[in-house]
C-alpha atoms as a PDB file:
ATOM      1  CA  UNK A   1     130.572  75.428 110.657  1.00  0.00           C
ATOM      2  CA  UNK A   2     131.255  73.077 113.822  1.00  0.00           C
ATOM      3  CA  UNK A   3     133.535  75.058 116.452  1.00  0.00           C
ATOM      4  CA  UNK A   4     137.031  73.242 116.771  1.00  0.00           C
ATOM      5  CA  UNK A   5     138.015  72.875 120.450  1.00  0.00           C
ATOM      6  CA  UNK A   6     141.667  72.593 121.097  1.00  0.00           C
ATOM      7  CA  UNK A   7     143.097  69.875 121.188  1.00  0.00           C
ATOM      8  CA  UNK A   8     140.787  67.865 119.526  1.00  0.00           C
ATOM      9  CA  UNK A   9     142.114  67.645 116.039  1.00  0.00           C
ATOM     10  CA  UNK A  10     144.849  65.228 116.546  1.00  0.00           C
ATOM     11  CA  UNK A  11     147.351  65.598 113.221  1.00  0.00           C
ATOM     12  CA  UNK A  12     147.641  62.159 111.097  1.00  0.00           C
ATOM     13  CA  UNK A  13     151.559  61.703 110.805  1.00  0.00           C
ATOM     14  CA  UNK A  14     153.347  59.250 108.242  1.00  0.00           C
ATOM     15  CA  UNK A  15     153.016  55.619 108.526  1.00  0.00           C
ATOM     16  CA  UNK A  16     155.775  53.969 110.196  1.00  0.00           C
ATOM     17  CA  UNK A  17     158.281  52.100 108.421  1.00  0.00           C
ATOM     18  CA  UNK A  18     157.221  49.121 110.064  1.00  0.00           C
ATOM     19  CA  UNK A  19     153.823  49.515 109.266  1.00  0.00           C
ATOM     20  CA  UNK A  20     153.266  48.151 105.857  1.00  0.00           C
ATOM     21  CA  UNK A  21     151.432  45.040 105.101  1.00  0.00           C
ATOM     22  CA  UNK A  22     152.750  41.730 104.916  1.00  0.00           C
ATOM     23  CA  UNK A  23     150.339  41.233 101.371  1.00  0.00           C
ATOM     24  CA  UNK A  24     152.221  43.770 100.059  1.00  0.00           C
ATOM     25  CA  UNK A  25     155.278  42.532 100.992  1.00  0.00           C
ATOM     26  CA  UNK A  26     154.759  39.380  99.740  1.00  0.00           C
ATOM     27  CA  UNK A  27     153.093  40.399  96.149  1.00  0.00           C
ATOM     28  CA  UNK A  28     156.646  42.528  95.867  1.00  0.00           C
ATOM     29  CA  UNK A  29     159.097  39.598  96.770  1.00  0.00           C
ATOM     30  CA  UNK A  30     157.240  37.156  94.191  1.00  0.00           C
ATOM     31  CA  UNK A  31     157.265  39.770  91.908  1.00  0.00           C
ATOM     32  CA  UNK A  32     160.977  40.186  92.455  1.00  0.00           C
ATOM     33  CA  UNK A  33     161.384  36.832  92.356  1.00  0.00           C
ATOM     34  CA  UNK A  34     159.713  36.461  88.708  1.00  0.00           C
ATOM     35  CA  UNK A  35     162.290  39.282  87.801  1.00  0.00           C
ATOM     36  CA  UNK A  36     164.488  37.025  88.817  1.00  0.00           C
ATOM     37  CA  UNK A  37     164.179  33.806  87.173  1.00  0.00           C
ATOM     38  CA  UNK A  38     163.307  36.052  84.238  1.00  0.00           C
ATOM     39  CA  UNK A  39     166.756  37.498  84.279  1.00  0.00           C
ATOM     40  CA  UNK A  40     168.751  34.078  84.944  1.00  0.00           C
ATOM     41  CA  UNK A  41     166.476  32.625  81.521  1.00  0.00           C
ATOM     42  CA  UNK A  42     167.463  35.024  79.464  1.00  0.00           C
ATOM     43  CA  UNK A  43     171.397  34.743  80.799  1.00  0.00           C
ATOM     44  CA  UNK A  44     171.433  30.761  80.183  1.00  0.00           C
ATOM     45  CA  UNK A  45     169.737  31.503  76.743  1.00  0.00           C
ATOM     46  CA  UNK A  46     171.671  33.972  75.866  1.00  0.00           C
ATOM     47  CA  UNK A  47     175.431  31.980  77.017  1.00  0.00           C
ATOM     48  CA  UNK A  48     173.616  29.080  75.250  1.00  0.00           C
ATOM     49  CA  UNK A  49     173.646  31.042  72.272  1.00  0.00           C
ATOM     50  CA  UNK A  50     176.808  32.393  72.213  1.00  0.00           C
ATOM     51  CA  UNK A  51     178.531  28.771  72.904  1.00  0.00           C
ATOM     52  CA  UNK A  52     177.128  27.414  69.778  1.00  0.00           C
ATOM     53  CA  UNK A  53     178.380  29.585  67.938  1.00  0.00           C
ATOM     54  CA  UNK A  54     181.288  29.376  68.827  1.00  0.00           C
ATOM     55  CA  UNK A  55     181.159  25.575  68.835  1.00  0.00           C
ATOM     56  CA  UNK A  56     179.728  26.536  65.042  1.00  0.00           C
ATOM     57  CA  UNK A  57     182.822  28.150  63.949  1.00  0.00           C
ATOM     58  CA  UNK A  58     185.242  25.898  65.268  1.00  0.00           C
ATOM     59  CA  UNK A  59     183.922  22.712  63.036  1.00  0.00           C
END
């Protein structure tokens, strides 16, 4: 085994908060953006749906 002299092992610590990548940070906001306009689809479907049948009722 190689002697450890002190001082030398310098402990990793956590990686700032500011430190992530800006790839990774943009892969997650067009993925939250897909969520998105995913989630407004299915709302205008769904309120599309709902009007006619209402409309469908009424006639």
């Amino acid at each position: 085994m190689l002697p450890l002299v002190m001082g030398s092992v310098v402990p990793q610590s956590a990686p700032l908060v500011g430190d992530v990548s800006p790839v990774l940070v943009g892969i997650i906001a067009v993925l939250l953006l897909l969520v998105f306009m995913f989630f407004l689809l299915i709302r205008r479907t769904v309120k599309s749906f709902t009007e006619g049948m209402r409309e469908g009722r009424r006639k």
